[in-house]
Protein backbone atom coordinates (compact mmCIF):
# COMPACT_ATOMS: atom_id res chain seq x y z
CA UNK A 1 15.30 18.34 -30.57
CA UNK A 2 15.02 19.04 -26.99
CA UNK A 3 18.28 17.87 -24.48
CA UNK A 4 17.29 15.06 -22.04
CA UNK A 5 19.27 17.46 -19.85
CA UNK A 6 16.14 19.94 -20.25
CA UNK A 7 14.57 17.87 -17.66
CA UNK A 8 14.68 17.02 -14.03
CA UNK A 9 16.98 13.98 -12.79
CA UNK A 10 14.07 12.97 -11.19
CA UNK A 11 11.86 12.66 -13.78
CA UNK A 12 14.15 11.07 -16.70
CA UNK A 13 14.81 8.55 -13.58
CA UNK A 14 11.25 7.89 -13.04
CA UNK A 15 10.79 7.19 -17.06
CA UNK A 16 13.15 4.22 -16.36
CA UNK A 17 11.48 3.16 -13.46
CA UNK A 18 8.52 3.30 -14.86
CA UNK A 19 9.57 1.22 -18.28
CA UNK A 20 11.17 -1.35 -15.00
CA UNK A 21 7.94 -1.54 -13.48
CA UNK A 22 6.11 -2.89 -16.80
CA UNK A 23 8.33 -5.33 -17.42
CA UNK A 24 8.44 -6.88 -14.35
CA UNK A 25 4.81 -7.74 -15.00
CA UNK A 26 6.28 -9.92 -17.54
CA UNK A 27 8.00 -13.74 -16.34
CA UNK A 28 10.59 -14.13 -17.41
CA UNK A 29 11.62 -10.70 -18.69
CA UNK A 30 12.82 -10.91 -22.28
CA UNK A 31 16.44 -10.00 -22.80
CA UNK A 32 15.57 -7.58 -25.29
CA UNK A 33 13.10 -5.61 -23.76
CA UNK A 34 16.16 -5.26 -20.40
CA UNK A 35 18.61 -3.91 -23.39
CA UNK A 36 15.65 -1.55 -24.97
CA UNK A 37 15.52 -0.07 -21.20
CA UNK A 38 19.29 0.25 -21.07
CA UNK A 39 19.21 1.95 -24.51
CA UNK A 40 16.94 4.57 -23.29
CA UNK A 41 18.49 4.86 -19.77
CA UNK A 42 21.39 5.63 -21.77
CA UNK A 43 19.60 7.92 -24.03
CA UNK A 44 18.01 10.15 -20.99
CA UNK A 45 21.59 10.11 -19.88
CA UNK A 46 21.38 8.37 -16.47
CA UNK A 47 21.95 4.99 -14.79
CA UNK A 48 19.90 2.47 -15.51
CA UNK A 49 19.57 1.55 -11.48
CA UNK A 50 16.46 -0.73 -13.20
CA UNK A 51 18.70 -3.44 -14.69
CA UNK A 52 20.33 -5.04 -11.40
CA UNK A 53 16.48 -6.09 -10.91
CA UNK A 54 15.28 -7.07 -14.55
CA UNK A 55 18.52 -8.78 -15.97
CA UNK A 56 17.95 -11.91 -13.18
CA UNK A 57 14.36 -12.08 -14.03
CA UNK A 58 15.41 -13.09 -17.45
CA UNK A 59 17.96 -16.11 -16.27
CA UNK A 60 18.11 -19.23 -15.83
CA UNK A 61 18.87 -18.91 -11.72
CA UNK A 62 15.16 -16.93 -12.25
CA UNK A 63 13.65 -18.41 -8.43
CA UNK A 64 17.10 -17.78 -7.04
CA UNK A 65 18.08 -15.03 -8.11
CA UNK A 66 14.80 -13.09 -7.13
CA UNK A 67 14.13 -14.76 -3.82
CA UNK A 68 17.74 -13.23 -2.74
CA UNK A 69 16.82 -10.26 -4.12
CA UNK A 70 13.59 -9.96 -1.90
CA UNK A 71 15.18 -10.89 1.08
CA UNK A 72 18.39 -8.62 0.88
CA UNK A 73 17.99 -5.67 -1.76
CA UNK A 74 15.98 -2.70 0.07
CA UNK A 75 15.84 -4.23 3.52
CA UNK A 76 20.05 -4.51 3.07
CA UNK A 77 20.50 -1.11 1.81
CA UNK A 78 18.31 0.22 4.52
CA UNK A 79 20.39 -1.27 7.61
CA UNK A 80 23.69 -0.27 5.57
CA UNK A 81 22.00 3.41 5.14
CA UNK A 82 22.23 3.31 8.92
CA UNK A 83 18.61 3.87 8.99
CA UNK A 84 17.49 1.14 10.95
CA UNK A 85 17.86 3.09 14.58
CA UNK A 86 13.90 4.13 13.37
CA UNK A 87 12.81 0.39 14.20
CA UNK A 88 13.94 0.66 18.32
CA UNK A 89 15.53 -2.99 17.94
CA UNK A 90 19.24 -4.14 18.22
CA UNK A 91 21.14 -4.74 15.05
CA UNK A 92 21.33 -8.26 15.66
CA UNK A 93 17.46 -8.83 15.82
CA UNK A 94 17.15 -6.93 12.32
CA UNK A 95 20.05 -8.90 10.31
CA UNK A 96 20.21 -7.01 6.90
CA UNK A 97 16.65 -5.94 7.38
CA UNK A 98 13.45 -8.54 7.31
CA UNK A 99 14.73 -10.22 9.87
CA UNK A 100 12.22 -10.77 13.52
CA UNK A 101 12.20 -9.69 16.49
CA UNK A 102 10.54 -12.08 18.67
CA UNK A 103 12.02 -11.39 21.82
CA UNK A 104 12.64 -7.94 22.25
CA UNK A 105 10.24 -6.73 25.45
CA UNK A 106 11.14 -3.15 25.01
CA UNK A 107 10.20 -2.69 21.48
CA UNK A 108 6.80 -4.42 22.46
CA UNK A 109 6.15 -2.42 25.46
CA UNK A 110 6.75 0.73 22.73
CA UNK A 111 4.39 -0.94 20.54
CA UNK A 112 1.61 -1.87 23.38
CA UNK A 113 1.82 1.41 24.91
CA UNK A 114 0.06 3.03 21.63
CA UNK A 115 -3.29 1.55 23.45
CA UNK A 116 -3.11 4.49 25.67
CA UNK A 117 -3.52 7.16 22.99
CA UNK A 118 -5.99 9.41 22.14
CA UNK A 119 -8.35 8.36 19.93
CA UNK A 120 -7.51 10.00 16.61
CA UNK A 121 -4.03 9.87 17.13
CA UNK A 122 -1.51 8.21 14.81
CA UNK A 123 -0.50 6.34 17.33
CA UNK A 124 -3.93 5.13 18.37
CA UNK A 125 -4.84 4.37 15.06
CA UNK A 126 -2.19 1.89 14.46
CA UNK A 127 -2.97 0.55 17.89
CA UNK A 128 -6.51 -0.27 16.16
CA UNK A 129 -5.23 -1.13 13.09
CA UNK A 130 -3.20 -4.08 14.88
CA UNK A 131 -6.03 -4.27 17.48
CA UNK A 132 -8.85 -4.94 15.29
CA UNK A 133 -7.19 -7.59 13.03
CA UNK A 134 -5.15 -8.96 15.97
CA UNK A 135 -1.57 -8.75 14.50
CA UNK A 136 1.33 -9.48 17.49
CA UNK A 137 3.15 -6.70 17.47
CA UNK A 138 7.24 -6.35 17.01
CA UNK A 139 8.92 -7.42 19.86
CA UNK A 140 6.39 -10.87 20.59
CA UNK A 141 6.52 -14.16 19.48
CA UNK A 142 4.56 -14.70 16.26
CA UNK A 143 5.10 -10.46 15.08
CA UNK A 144 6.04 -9.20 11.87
CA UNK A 145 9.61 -7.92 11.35
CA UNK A 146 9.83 -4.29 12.40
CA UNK A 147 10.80 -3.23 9.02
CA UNK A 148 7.83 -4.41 7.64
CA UNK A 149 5.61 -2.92 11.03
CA UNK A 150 6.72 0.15 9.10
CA UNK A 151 4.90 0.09 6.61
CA UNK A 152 1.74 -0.20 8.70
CA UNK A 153 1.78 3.34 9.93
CA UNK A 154 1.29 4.27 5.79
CA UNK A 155 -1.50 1.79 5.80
CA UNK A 156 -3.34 3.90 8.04
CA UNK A 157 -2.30 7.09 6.65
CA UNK A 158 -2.56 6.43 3.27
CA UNK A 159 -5.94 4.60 4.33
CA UNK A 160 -5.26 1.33 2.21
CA UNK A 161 -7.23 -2.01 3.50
CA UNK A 162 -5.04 -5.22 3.99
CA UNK A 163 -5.86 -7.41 1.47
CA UNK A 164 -3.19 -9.25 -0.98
CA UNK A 165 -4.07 -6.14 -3.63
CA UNK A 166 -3.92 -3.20 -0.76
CA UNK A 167 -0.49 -4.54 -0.30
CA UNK A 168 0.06 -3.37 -3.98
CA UNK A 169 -1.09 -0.28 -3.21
CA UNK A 170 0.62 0.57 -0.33
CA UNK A 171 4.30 -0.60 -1.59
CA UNK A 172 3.55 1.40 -4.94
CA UNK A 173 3.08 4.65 -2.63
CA UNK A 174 5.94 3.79 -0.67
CA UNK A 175 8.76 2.95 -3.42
CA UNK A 176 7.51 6.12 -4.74
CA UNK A 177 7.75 8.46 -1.77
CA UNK A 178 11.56 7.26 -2.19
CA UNK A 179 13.44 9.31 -4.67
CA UNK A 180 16.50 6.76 -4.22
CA UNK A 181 15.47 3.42 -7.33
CA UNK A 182 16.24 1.44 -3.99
CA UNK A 183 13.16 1.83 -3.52
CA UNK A 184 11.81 0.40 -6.46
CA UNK A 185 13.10 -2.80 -5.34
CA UNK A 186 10.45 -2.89 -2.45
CA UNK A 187 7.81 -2.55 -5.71
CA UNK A 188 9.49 -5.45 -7.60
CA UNK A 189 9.38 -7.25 -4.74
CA UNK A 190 5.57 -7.11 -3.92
CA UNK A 191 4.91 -7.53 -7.85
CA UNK A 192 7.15 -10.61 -7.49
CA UNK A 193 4.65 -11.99 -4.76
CA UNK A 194 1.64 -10.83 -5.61
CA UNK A 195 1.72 -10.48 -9.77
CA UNK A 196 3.95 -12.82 -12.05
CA UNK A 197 4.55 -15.30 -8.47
CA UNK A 198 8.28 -15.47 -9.36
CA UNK A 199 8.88 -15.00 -5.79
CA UNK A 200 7.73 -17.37 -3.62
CA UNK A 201 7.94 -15.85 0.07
CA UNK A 202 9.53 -12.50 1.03
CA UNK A 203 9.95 -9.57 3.96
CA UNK A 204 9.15 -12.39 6.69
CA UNK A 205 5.86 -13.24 6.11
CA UNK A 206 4.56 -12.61 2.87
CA UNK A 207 3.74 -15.67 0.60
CA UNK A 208 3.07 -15.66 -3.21
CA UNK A 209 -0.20 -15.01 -4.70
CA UNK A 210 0.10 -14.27 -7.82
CA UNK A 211 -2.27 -12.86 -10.64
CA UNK A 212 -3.92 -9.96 -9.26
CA UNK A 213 -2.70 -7.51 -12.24
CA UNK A 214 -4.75 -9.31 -14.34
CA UNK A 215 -7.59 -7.08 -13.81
CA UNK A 216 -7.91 -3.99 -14.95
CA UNK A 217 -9.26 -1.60 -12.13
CA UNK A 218 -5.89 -3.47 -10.01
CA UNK A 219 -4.03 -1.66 -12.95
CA UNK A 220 -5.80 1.69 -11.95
CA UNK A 221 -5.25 1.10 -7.99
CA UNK A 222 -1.32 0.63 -8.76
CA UNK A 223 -1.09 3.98 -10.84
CA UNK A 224 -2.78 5.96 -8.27
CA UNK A 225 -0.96 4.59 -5.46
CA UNK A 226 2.45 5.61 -7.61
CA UNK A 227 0.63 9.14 -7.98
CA UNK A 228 0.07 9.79 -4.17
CA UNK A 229 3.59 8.57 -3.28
CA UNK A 230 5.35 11.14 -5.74
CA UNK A 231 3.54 13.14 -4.10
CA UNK A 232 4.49 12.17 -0.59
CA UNK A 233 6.75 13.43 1.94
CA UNK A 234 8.58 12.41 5.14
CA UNK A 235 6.35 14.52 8.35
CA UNK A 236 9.99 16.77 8.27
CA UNK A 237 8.78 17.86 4.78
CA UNK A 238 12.04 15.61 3.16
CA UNK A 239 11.96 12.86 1.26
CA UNK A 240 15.46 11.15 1.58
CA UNK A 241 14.49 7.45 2.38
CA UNK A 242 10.96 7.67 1.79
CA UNK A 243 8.32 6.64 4.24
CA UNK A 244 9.84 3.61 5.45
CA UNK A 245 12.77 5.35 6.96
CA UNK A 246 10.53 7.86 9.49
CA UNK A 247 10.83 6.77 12.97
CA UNK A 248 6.90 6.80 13.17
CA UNK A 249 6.86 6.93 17.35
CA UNK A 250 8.17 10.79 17.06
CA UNK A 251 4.91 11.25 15.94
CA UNK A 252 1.99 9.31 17.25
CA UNK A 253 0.66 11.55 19.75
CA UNK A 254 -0.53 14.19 16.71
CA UNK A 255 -3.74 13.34 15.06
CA UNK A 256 -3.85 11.51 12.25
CA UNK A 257 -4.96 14.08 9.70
CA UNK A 258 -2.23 16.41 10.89
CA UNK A 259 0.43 13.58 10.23
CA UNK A 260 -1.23 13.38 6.82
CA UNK A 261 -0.89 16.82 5.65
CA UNK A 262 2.56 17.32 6.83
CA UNK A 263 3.55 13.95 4.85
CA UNK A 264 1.17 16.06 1.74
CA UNK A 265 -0.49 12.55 1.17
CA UNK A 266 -3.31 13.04 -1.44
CA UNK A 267 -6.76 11.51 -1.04
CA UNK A 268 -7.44 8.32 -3.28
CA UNK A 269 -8.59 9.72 -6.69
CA UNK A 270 -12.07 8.74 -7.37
CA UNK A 271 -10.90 6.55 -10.02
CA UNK A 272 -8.96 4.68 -7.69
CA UNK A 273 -12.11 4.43 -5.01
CA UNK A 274 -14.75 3.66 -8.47
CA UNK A 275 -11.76 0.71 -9.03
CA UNK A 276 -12.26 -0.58 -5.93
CA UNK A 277 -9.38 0.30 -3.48
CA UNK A 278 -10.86 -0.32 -0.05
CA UNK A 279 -10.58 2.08 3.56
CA UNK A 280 -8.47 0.98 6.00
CA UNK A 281 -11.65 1.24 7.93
CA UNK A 282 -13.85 -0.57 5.20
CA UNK A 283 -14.54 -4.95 5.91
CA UNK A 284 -13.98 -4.71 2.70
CA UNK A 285 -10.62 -4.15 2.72
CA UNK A 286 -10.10 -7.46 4.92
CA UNK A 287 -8.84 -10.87 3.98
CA UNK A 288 -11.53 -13.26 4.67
CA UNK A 289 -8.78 -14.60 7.12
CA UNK A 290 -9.19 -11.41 8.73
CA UNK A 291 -12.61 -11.08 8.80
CA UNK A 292 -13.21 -14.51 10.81
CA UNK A 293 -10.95 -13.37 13.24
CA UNK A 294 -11.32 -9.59 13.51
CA UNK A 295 -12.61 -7.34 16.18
CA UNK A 296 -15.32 -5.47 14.74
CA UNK A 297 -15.56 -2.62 17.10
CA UNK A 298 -12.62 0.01 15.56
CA UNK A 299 -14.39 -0.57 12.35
CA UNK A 300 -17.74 1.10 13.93
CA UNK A 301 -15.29 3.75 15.43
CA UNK A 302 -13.54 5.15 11.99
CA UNK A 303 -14.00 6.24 8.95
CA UNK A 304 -12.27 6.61 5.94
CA UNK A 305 -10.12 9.88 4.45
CA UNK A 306 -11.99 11.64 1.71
CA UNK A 307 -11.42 11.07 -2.05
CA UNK A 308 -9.44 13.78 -4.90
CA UNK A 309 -12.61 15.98 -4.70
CA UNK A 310 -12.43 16.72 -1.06
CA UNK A 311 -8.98 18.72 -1.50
């Protein structure tokens, strides 16, 4: 019989994650599935980092419990990490994370002066990512918290629309390009929102809608995402902290692509693109919210990475 010591940390961690992952599609999670992924956890002979996040799901304090948990378990580690310098607010506007900044002129003047980019920057891009859906960005009334304006530099990397289900996506790629299970938390989270609806509002802005793992090709989506974020890398070639923790204005002067092959970001498998999973740069990938309010014209102007077959 071969040693669980035979393989990688890493991966024996990832088998728990993994078995975390499925049952958080169920609501509540059964108390004896939680001790069948302890048992194994202990079997693999590491610590089950999953059951702080499943054992809640399966009380009483369910809503609670899980609405805490959105609000304070990766955002909190991440200020406590000391890794919140990469958002160019003060302290107090962040909180323990998810908290706004809506009156911060500095970080919006950072954030406005990304109009002035070259086209096919990073830094552009984002500019017409926020541009062309007409998000208010950190530092303004209205904005998103600048935790969560991180995770719209992967959106355009990782070239994932903004739909309820891209959100999926993109959180799937980013817990993953986190070795650390805190970053599995930012998964449970969006499955809390967006699958079983055990979580009613979360990371500022998000609101429930639940059900969208009920189909299939959302199934593949989620399990491609997971593969391009093991994949992933901080730009530095690292991957302590994961995407979210890169302090994305060091590099939005480089183009695009370039950003993308230092972070070693594979292209959407054709399964993945066959399921679905819509470009950044596709209408399809807009909420119809979006799309009655969108300005068409950065659409016309970009196009969407390749697929697996054009590595």
């Amino acid at each position: 019989m071969i040693s669980p010591d035979a393989f990688p940390d890493v991966f024996r961690e990832r088998i728990v994650r993994y078995m975390g992952l499925v049952a958080l599609l169920l609501n509540p999670v059964p108390s004896e599935v939680i001790d069948a992924i302890h048992r194994y956890a202990s079997a693999l002979g590491i610590d089950d980092d999953c059951g702080g996040v499943l054992e809640p799901a399966s009380s009483e304090r369910q809503h609670a419990v899980l609405t805490d948990f959105a609000r304070n378990g990766y955002a909190r580690q991440f200020v406590a990490d000391g890794r919140d310098g990469v958002l160019h607010t003060s302290p107090g506007e962040v909180g323990t994370g998810w908290g706004i900044a809506e009156n911060d002129p500095a970080l919006a003047d950072r954030w406005n002066a990304l109009s002035s980019g070259t086209p096919g920057t990073l830094g552009r891009d984002v500019w017409d990512f926020y541009a062309s859906r007409r998000f208010i960005v950190p530092g303004l009334p209205g904005s998103a918290p600048p935790l969560l304006a991180q995770h719209d530099w992967v959106h355009v990397l990782a070239d994932f629309g903004t739909r309820v289900d891209c959100e999926i996506e993109v959180f799937a790629l980013l817990a993953e390009s986190d070795d650390n299970p805190a970053g599995f938390s930012l998964l449970a989270m969006i499955l809390g929102l967006f699958d079983t609806g055990a979580i009613d509002h979360a990371a500022g802005i998000f609101d429930a809608d639940a059900g969208h793992l009920n189909d299939e090709r959302m199934a593949i989506r989620l399990a491609d995402a997971l593969r391009r974020g093991i994949s992933a890398r901080k730009p530095d070639g690292t991957r302590d902290g994961g995407l979210m923790s890169v302090d994305w204005f060091e590099y939005a002067d480089l183009p695009t692509s370039e950003v993308r092959q230092r972070c070693l970001i594979p292209y959407k498998s054709n399964a993945a693109l066959s399921a679905g999973s819509p470009s950044t740069w596709s209408l399809t990938g807009l909420s119809a919210y979006q799309m009655a309010h969108c300005d068409l014209t950065p659409f016309s102007e970009h196009r969407s990475i390749g697929t697996l077959s054009d590595l």
